[in-house]
Structures are given as structure tokens and as C-alpha cells.
Protein backbone atom coordinates (compact mmCIF):
# COMPACT_ATOMS: atom_id res chain seq x y z
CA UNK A 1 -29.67 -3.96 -10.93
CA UNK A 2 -26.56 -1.93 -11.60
CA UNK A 3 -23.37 -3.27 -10.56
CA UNK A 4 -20.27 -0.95 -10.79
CA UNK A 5 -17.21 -2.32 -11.79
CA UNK A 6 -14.01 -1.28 -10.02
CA UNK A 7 -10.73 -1.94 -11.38
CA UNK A 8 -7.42 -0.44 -10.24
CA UNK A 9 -4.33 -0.77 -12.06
CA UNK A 10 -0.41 0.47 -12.24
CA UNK A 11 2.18 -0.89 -15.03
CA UNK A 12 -0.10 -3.61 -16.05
CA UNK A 13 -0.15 -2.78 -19.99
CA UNK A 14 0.36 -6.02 -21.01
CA UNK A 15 -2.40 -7.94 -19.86
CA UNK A 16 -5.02 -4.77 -18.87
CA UNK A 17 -6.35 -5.59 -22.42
CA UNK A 18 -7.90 -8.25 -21.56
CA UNK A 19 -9.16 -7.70 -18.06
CA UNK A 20 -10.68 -4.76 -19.91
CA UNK A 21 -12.08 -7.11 -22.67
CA UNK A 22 -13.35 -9.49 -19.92
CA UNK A 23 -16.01 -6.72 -18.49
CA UNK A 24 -16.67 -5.38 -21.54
CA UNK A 25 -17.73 -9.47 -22.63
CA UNK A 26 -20.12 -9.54 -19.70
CA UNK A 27 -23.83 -10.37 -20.77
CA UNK A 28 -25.51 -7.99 -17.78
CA UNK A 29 -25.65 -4.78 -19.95
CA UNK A 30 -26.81 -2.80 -16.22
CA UNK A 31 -22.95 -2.08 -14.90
CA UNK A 32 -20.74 0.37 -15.42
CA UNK A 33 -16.63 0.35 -14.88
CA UNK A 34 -14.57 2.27 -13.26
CA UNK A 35 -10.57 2.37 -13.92
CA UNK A 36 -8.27 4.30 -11.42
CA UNK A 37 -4.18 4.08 -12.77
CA UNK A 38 -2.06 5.03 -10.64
CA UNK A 39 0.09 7.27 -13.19
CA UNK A 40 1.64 3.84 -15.09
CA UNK A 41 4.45 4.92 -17.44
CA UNK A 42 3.78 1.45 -19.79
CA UNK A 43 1.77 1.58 -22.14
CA UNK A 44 -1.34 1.98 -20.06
CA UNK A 45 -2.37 4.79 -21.65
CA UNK A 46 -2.55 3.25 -25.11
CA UNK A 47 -4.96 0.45 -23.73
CA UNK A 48 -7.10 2.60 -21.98
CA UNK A 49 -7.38 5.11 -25.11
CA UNK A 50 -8.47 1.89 -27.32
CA UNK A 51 -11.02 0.72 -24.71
CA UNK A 52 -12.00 4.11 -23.65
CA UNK A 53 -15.74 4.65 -24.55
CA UNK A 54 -16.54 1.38 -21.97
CA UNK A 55 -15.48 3.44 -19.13
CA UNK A 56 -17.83 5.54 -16.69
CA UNK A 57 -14.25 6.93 -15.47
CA UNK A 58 -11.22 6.87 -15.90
CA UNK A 59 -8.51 8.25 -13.67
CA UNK A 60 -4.58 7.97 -14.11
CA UNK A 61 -2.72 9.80 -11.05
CA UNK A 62 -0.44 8.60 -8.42
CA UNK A 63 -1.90 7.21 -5.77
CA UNK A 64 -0.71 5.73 -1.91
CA UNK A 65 -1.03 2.34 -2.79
CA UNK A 66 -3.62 -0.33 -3.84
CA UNK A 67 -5.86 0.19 -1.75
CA UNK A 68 -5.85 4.23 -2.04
CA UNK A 69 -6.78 3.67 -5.70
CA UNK A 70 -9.86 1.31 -5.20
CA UNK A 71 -11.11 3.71 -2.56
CA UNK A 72 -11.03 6.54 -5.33
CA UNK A 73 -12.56 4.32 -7.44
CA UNK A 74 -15.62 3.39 -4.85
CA UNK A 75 -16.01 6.97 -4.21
CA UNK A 76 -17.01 7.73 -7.90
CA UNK A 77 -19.36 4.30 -7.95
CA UNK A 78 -22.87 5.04 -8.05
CA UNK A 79 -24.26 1.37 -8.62
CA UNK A 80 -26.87 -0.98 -6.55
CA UNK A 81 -23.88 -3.21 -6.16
CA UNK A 82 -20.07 -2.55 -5.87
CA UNK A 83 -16.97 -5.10 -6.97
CA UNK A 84 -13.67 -4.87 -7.97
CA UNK A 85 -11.50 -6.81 -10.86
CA UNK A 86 -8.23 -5.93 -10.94
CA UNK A 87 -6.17 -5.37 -13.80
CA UNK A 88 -4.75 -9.25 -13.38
CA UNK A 89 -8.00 -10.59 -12.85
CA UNK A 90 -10.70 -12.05 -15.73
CA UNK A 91 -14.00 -13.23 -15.50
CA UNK A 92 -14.28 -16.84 -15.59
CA UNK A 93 -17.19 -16.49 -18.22
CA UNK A 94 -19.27 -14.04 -20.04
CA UNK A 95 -22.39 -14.77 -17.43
CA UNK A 96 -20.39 -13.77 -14.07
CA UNK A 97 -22.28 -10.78 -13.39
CA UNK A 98 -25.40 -11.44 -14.68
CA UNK A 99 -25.80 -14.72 -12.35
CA UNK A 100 -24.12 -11.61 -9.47
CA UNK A 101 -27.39 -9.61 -9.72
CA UNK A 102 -29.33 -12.62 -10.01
CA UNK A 103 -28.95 -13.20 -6.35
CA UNK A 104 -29.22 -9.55 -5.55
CA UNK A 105 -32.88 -9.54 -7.32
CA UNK A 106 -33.37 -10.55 -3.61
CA UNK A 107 -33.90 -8.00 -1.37
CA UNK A 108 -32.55 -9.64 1.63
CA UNK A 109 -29.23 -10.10 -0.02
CA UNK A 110 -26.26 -7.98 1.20
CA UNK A 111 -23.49 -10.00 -0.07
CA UNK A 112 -22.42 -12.47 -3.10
CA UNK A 113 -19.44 -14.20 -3.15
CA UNK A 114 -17.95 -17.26 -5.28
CA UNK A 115 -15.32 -19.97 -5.96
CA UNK A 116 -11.53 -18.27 -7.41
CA UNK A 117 -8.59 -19.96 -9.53
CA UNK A 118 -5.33 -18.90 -9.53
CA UNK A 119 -3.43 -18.92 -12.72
CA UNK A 120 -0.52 -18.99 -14.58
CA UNK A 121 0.57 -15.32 -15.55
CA UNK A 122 1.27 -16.37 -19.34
CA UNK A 123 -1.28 -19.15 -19.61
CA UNK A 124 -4.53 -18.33 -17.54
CA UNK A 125 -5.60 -22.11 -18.93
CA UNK A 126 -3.01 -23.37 -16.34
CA UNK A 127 -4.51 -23.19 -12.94
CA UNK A 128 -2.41 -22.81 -10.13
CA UNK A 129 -4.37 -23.34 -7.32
CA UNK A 130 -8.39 -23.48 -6.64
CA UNK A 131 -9.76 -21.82 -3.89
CA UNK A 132 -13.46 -23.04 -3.00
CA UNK A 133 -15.32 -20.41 -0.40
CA UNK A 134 -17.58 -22.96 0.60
CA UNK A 135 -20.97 -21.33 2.43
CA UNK A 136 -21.01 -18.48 5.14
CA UNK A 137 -20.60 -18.84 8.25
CA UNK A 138 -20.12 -16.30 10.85
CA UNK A 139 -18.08 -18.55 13.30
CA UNK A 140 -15.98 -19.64 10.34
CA UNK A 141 -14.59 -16.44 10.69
CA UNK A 142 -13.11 -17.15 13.93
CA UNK A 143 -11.07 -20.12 12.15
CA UNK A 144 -9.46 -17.98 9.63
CA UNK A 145 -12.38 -18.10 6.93
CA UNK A 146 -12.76 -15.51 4.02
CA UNK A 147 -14.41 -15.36 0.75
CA UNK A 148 -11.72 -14.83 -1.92
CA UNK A 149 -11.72 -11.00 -2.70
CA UNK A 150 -11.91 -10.65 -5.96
CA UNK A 151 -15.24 -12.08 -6.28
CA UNK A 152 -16.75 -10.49 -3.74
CA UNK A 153 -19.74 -8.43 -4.35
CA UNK A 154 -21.37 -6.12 -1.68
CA UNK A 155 -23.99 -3.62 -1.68
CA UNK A 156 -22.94 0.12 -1.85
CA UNK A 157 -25.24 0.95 1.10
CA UNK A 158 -22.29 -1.71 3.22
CA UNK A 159 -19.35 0.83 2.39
CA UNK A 160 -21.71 4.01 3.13
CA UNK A 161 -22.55 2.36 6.68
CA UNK A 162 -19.22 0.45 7.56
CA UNK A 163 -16.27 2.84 5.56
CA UNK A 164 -13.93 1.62 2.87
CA UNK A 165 -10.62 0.56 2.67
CA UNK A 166 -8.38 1.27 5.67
CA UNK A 167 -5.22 2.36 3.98
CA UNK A 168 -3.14 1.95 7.13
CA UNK A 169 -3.06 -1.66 6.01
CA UNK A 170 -0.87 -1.91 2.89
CA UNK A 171 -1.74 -5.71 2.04
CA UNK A 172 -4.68 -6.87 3.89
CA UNK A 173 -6.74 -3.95 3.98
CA UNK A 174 -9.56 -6.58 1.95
CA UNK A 175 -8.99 -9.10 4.90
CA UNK A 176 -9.93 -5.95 7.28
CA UNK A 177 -12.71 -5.01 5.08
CA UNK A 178 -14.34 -8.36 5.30
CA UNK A 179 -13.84 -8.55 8.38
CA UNK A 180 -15.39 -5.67 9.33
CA UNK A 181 -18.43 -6.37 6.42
CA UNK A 182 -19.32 -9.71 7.28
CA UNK A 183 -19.42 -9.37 11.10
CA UNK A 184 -21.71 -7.16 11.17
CA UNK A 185 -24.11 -7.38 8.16
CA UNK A 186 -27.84 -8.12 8.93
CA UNK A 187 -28.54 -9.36 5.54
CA UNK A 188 -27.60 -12.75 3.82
CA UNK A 189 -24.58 -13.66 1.98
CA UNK A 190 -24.90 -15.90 -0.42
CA UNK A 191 -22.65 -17.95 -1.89
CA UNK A 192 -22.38 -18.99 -5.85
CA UNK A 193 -20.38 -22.39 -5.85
CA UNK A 194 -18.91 -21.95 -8.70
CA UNK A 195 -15.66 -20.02 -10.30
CA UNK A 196 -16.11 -16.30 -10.93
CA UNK A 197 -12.63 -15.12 -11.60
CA UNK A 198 -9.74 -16.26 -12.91
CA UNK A 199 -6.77 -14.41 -10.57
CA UNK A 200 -3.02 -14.66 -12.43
CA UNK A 201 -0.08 -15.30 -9.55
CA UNK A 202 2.22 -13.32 -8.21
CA UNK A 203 0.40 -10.76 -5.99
CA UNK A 204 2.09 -8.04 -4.16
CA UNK A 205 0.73 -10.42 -1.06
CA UNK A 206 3.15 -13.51 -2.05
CA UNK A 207 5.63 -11.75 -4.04
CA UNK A 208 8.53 -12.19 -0.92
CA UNK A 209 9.10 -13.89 2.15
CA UNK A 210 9.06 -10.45 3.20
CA UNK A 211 5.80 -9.73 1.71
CA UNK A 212 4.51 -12.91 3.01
CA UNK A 213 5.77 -11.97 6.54
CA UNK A 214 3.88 -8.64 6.34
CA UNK A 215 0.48 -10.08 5.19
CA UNK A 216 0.78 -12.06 8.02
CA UNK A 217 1.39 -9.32 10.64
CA UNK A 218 -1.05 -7.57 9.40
CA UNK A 219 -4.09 -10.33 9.19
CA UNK A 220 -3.39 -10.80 12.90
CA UNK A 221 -3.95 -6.81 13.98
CA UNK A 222 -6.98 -7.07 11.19
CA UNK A 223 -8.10 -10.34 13.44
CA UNK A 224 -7.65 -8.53 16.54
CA UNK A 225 -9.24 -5.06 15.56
CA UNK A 226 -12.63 -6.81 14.57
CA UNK A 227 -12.58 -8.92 17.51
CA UNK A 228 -12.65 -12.29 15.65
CA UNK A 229 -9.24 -14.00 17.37
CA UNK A 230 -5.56 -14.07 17.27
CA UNK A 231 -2.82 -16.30 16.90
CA UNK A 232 -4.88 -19.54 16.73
CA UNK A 233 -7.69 -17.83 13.82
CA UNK A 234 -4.59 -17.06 11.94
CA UNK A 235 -2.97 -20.47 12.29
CA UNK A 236 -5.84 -21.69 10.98
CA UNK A 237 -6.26 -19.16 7.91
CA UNK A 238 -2.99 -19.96 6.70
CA UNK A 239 -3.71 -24.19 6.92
CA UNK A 240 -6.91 -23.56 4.88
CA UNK A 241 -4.79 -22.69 1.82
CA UNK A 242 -3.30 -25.93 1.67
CA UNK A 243 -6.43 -27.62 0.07
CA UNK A 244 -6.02 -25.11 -2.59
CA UNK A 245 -3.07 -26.59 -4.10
CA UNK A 246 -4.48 -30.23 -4.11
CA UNK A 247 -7.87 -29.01 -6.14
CA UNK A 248 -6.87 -27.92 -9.38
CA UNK A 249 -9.65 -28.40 -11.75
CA UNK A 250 -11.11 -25.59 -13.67
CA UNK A 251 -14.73 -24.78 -13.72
């Protein structure tokens, strides 16, 4: 089972290290990672050099935007099984993708998803908030319901038959994506309860009020372009972060 790594990154120097480090640490040997800059003028470069014989490819170029540079990076995937770690993100442990293609050893599987922490940018020990998925459901959906991105792993035959990232959305172009995955997958999605990624604050998704506003704006025309609700679904999404904050344990 071959899972391709995707990981997109832009003036992250300081901590790509050990995002880099945390694939590279994974005990499923059958993957291979994928690294799409988007022209950083940190010291990017430098990392990537000193890591550089992990990578199936590496490409440093401006892009449009995040969601530009993961499609770039999808296009040049050629595993069973496609996910993405940003240059912020870690792996909780050393067996995250292993346990991944685990569940895909079933044939029926389409989708694997998991529990997320947020943490502290400086001190990924501190968590911020815990986000538990909780099992699929397709009317959960329709009350706001996602699996946390970033550990979110999907066959590459989904993006061949359903498309990639819609770029028109500049933050929620993953809530789209999900959206547009999950409703209409025949296969199962299965859910690990347990952390897979460790995901440091300050996201270009909470960074503002501003930023906040337009996450918002653009859930709700995600909502209404897969037919899953409106106003009330997205009422809902944002109430089911609340629980986050109150469950901070670490796996």
C-alpha cells in the first residue's frame, strides 16, 4: 500500500525541519513525499537541500495560494492513497501511517480519518485544543460535521473521479473538498479514534477577525454548493468547536 505524502509549504524554514523529520520517522517504508514551496525566500532552501534525498519531488515556484500548491502536489502523486501534512503539521507518532494503510488493506475502504491536536507554535507538548472526529456519518454533515483535514486520507481514484481543490475558495477549499468527497463516496470511511497529527496554531483560517469572517463566508457557499444546508449547518459547525477547547489531553 503506497501512500503519497503531500506537503506544501512557503516561509516555514524554521520548523519545516521537523515536519520533514516527522515523515521521514514514519515506520510504513511504502510512501513517498511530495514538497511543493511556493518560492520561500527563508531559509527553505537550506532545509530542503539537507533533507533532499527523502523527496519523490520537490518543487519551489510561486504559486496562487495554498491550495494551488497542494493541487500541484496531487498532480505529481502516484500512490494507492493520497494525504497531506503541511509544513506546521507533525505526526503524532512514528506508527501514523502504517496503522493509515492498515485500514486501507480493506478493499472497501475509501476513506481514513482520525482525532487532531492543536498546539503551541514553540512547544508542540502544549496542546491547545483537541479536536475528536468522532465516527462518520453522512447526516452529520448536515450539522456542520467534518473530519479534521490534516488527517484525512483518501484514495487517489476519489480526486481522479470527484476533482481536486477548487482554488476559487482561498480558505475552505478542504471544507469544499470534503464536502464534495464524503457525499458522494460509495465506499466506507473509517475512522481511527485516536490522534494522528499534531497541528501548531495560527492558521491563515484564524489568523484575523477578518480571516475568520472569510472562512465563514466561504463554508456557507461550500454548504450550499454541495447541497448539505445553510445558515443553520453552519451555526452548528462553528458550536462544535467549542468542545475542543474543554478536551485538552494528549494522546
Amino acid at each position: 500500500m503506497k501512500i503519497s505524502i503531500v506537503t506544501a509549504t512557503l516561509q516555514c524554514g524554521d520548523i519545516l525541519g521537523e515536519c520533514l523529520a516527522s515523515v521521514a520517522g514514519q515506520s510504513h517504508r511504502e510512501r513517498e513525499h511530495i514538497v511543493i514551496d511556493g518560492g520561500s525566500t527563508d531559509n527553505t532552501q537550506a532545509v530542503l537541500q539537507a533533507h533532499r534525498d527523502q523527496f519523490a519531488a520537490v518543487v519551489s515556484e510561486p504559486d496562487h495560494g495554498l491550495y494551488d500548491a497542494i493541487n500541484k502536489g496531487l498532480a505529481r502523486a502516484g500512490g494507492d492513497v493520497v494525504g497531506l501534512l503541511n509544513a506546521d503539521d507533525l505526526y503524532a507518532d512514528s506508527e501514523v501511517l502504517a496503522r493509515v494503510a492498515a485500514a486501507f488493506a480493506d478493499p472497501a475502504v475509501d476513506a481514513v480519518y482520525g482525532d487532531l491536536v492543536y498546539v503551541a507554535r514553540h512547544d508542540i507538548s502544549r496542546v491547545i485544543r483537541y479536536w475528536r472526529a468522532g465516527d462518520f456519518d453522512p447526516a452529520r454533515l448536515r450539522r456542520g460535521w467534518m473530519a479534521p483535514h490534516p488527517t484525512l486520507y483518501l484514495r487517489r481514484s476519489l480526486y481522479e473521479r470527484f476533482g481536486m481543490f477548487n482554488t476559487r475558495y482561498r480558505i475552505a477549499a478542504d471544507y469544499d473538498l470534503m464536502l464534495r468527497m464524503l457525499t458522494q463516496v460509495h465506499g466506507h470511511v473509517h475512522y481511527l479514534p485516536e490522534v494522528l497529527v499534531r497541528m501548531r496554531v495560527g492558521g491563515v483560517s484564524n489568523r484575523s477577525p477578518r480571516h475568520v469572517l472569510r472562512k465563514s463566508w466561504e463554508d456557507y457557499h461550500a454548504m450550499r454548493a454541495n447541497k448539505i444546508g445553510g445558515l443553520g449547518a453552519l451555526a452548528w459547525k462553528n458550536l462544535s468547536k467549542v468542545p475542543q477547547f474543554v478536551r485538552r489531553q494528549a494522546a
